[in-house]
PDB file of N, CA and C in Angstrom:
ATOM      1  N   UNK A   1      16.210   7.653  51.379  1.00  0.00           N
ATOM      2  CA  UNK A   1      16.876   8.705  52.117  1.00  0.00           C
ATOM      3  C   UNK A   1      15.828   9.694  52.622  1.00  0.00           C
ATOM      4  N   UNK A   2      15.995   9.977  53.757  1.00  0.00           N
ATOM      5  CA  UNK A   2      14.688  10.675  54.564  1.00  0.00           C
ATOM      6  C   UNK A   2      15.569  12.485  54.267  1.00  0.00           C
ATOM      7  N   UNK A   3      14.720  13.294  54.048  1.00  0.00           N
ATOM      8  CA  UNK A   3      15.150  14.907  53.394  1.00  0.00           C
ATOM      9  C   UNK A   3      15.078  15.526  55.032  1.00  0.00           C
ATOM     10  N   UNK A   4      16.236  16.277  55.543  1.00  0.00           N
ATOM     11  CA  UNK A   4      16.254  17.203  56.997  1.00  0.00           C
ATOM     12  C   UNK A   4      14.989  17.859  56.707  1.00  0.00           C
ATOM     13  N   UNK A   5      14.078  18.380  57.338  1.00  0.00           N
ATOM     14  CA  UNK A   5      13.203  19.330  57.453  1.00  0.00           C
ATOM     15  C   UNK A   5      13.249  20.454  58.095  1.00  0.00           C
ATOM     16  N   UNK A   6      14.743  20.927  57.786  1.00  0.00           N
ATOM     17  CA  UNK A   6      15.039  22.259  58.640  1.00  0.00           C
ATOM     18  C   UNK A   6      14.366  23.782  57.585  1.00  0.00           C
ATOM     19  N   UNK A   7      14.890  24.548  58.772  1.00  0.00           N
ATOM     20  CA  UNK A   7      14.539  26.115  57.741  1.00  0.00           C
ATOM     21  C   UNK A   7      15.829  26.746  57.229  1.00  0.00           C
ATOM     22  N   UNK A   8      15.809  27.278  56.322  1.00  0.00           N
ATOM     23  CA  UNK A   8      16.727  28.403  55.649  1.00  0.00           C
ATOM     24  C   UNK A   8      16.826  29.532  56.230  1.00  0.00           C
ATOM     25  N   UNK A   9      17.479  29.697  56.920  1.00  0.00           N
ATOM     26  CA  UNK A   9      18.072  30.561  57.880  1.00  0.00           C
ATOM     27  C   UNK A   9      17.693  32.365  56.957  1.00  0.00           C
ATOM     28  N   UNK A  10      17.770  32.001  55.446  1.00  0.00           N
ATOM     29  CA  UNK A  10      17.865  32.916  54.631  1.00  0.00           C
ATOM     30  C   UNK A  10      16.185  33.638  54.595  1.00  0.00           C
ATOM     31  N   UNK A  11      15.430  32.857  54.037  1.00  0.00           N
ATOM     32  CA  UNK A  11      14.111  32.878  53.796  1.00  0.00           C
ATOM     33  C   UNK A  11      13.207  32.036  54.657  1.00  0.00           C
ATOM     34  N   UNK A  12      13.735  31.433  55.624  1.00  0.00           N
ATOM     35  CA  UNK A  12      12.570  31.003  56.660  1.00  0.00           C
ATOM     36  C   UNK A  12      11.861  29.823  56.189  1.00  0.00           C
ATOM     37  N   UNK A  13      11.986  29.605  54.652  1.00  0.00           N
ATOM     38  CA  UNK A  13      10.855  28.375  54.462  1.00  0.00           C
ATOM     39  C   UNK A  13      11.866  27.011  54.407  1.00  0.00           C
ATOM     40  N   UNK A  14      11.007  26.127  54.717  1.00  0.00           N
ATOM     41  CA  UNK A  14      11.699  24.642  54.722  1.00  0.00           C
ATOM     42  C   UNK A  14      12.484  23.762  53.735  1.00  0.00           C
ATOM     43  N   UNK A  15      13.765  23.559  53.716  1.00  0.00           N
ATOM     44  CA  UNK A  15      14.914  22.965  52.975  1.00  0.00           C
ATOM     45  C   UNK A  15      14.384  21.575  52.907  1.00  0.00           C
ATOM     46  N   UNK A  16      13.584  21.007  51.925  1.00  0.00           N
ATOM     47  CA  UNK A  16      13.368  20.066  51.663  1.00  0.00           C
ATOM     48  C   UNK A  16      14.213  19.513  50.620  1.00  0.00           C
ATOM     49  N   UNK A  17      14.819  20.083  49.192  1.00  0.00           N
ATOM     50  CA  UNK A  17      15.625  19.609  48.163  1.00  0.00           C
ATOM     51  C   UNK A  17      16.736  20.827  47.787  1.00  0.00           C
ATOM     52  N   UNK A  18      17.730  20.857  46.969  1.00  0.00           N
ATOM     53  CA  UNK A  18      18.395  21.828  46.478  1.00  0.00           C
ATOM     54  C   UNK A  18      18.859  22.586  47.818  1.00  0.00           C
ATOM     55  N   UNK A  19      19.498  21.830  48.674  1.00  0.00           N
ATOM     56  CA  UNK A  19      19.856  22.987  49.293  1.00  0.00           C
ATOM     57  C   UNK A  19      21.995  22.507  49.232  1.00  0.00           C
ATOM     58  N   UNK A  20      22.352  23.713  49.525  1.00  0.00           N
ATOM     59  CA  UNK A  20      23.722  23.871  49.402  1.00  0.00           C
ATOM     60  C   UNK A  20      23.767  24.037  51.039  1.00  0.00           C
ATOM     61  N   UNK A  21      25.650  23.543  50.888  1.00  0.00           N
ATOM     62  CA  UNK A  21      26.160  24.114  52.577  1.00  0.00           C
ATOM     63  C   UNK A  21      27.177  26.126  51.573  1.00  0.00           C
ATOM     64  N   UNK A  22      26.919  26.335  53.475  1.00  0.00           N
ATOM     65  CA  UNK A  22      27.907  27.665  52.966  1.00  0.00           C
ATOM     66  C   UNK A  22      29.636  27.115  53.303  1.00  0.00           C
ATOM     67  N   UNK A  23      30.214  27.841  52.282  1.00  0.00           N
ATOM     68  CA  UNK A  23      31.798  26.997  52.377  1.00  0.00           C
ATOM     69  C   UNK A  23      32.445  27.829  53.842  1.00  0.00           C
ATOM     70  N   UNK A  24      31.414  28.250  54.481  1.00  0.00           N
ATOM     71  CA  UNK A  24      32.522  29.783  55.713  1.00  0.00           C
ATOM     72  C   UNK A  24      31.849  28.683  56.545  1.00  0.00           C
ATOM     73  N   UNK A  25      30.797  28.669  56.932  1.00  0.00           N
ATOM     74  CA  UNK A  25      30.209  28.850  58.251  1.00  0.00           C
ATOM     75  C   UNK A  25      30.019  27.169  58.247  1.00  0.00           C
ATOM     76  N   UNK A  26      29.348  26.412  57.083  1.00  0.00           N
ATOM     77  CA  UNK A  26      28.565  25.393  56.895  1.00  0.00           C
ATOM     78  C   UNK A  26      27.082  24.658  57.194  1.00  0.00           C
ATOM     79  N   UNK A  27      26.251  26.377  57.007  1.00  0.00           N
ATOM     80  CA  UNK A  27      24.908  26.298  56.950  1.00  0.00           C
ATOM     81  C   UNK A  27      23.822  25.519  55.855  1.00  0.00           C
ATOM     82  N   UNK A  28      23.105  24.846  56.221  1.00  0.00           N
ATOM     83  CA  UNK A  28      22.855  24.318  54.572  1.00  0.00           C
ATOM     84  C   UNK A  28      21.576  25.455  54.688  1.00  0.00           C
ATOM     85  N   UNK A  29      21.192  26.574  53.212  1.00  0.00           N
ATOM     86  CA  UNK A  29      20.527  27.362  52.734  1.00  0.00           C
ATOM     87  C   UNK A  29      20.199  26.318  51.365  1.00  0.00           C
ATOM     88  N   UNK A  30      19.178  27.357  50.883  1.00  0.00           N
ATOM     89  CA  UNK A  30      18.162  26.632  49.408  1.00  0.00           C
ATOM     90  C   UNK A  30      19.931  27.650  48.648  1.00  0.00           C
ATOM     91  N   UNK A  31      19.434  26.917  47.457  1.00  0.00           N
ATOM     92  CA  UNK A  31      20.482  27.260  46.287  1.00  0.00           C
ATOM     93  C   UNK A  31      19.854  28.704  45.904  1.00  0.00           C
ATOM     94  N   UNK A  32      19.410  29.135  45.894  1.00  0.00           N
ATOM     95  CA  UNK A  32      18.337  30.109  45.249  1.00  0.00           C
ATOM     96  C   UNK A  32      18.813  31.339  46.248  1.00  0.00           C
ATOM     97  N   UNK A  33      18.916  31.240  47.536  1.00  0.00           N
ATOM     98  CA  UNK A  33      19.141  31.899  48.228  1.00  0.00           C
ATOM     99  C   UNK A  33      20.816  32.185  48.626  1.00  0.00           C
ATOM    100  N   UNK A  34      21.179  31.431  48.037  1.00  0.00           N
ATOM    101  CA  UNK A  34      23.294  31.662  48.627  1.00  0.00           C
ATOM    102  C   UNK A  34      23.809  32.440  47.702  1.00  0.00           C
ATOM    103  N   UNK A  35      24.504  33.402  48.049  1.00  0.00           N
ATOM    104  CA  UNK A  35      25.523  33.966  47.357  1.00  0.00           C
ATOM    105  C   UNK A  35      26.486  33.630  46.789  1.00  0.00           C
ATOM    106  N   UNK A  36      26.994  33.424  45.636  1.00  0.00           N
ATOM    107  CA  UNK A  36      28.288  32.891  44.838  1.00  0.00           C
ATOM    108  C   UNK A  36      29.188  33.961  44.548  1.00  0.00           C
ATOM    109  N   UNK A  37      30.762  33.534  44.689  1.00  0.00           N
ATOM    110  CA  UNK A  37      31.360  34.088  44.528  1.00  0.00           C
ATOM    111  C   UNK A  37      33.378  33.198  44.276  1.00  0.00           C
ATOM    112  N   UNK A  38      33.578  33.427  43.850  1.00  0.00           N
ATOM    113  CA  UNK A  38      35.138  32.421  43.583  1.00  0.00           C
ATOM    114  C   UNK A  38      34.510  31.247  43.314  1.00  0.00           C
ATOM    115  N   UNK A  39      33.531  30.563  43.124  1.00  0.00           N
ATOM    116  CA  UNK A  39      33.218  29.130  42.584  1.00  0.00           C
ATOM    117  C   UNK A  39      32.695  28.898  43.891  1.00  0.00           C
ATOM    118  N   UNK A  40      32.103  29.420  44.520  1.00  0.00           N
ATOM    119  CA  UNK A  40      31.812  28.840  46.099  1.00  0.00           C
ATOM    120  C   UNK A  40      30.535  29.404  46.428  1.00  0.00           C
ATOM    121  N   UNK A  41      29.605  28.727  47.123  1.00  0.00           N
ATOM    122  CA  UNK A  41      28.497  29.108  47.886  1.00  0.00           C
ATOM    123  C   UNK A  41      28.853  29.726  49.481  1.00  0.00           C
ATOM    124  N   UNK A  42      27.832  30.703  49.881  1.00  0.00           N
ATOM    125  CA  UNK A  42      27.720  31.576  51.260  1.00  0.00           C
ATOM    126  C   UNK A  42      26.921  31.821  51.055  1.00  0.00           C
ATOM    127  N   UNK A  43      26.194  31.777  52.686  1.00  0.00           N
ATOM    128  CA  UNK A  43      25.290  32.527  53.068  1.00  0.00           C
ATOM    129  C   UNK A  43      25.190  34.095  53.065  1.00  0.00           C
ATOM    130  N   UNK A  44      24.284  34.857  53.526  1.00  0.00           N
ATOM    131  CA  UNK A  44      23.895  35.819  53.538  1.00  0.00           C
ATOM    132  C   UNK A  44      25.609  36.844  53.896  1.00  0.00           C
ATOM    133  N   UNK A  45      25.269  36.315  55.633  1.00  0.00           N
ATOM    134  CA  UNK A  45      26.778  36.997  56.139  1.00  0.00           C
ATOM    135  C   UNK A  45      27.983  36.658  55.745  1.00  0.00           C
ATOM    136  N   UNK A  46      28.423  35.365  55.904  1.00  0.00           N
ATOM    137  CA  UNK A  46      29.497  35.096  55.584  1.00  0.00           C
ATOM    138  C   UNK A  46      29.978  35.771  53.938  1.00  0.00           C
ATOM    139  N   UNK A  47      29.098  36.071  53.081  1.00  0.00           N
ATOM    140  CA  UNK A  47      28.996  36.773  51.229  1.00  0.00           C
ATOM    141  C   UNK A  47      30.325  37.815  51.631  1.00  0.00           C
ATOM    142  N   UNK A  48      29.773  38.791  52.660  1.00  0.00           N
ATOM    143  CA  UNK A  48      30.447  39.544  52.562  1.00  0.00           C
ATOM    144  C   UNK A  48      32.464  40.192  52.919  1.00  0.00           C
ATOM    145  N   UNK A  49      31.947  38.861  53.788  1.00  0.00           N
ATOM    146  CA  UNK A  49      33.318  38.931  54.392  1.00  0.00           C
ATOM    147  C   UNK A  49      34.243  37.762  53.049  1.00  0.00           C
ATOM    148  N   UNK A  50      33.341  36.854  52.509  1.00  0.00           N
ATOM    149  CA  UNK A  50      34.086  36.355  50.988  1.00  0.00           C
ATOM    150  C   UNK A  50      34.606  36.969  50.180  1.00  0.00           C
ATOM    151  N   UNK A  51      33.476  38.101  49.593  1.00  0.00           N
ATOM    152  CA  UNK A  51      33.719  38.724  48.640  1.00  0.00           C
ATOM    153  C   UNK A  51      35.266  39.628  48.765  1.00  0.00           C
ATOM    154  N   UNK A  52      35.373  40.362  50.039  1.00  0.00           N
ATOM    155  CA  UNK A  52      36.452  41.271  50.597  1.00  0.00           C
ATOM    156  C   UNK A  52      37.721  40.388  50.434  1.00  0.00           C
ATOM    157  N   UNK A  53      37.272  38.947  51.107  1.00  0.00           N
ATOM    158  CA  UNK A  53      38.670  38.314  50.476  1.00  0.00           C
ATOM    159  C   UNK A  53      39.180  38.262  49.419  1.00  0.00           C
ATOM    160  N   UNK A  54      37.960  37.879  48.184  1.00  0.00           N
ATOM    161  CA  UNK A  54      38.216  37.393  46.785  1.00  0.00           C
ATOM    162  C   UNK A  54      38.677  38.600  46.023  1.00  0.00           C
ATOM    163  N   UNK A  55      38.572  39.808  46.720  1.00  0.00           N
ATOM    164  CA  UNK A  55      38.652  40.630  45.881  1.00  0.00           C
ATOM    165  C   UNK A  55      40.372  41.155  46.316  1.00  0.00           C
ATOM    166  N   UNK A  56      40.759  40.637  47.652  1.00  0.00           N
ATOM    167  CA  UNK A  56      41.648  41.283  47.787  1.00  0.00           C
ATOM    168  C   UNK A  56      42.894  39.978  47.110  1.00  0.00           C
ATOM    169  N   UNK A  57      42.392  38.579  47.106  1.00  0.00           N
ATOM    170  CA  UNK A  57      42.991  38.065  46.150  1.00  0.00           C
ATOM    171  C   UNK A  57      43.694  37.882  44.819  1.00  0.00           C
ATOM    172  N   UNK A  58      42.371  38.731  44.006  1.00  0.00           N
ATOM    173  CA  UNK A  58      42.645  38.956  42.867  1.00  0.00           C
ATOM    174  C   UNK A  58      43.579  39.986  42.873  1.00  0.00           C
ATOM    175  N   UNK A  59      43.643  41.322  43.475  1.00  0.00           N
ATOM    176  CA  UNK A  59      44.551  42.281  43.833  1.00  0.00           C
ATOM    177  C   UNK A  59      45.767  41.895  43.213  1.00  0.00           C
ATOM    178  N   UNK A  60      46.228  40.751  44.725  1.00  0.00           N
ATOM    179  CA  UNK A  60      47.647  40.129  44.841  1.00  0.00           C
ATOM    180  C   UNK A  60      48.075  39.710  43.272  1.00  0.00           C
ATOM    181  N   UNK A  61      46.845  38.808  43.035  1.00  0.00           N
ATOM    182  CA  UNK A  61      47.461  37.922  41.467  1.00  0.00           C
ATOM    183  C   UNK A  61      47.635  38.952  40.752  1.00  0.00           C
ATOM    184  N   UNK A  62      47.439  39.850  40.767  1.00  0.00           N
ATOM    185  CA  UNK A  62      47.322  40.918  39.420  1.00  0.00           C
ATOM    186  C   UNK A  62      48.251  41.956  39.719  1.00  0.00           C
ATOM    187  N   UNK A  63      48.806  42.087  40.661  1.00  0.00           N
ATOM    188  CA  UNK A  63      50.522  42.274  41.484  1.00  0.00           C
ATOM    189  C   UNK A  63      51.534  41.357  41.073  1.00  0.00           C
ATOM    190  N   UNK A  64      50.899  40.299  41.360  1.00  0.00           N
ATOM    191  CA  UNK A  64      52.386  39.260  40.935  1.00  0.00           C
ATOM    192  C   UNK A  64      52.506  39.419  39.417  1.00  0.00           C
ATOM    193  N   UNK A  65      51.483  39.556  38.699  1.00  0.00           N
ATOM    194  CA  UNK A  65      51.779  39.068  36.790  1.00  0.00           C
ATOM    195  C   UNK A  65      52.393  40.420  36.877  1.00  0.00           C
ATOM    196  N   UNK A  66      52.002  41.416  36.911  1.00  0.00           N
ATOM    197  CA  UNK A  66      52.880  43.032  36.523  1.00  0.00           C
ATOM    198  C   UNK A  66      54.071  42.950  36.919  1.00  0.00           C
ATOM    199  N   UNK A  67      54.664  42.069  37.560  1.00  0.00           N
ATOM    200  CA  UNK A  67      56.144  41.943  37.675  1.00  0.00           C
ATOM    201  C   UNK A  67      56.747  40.986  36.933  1.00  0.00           C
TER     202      UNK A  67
END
């Protein structure tokens, strides 16, 4: 299997092994460099607009059990 020799959009250096896709956009970044959050990898940008979701997720669930 021949390895892409692209760059990490994140850090600029070359994705030779370990790299992840982002679950928003579907960039492949090094692992080292993606943001986790709900069990899921993102990139840089897409992190933030995740996180706002996940958080407004948990919200809801934690609305529904108090009833």
């Amino acid at each position: 299997m021949i390895a892409c020799m692209s760059e990490c959009p994140i850090c600029g250096k070359p994705i030779e092994t370990g790299a992840v896709k982002c679950a928003s956009c579907g960039i492949e970044i090094h692992k080292e460099c993606a943001k986790r959050t709900m069990g899921k990898n993102y990139c840089k940008e897409c992190y933030r607009k995740a996180k706002k979701e996940s958080r407004y997720e948990r919200m809801a669930q934690r609305d529904s059990w108090a009833r």
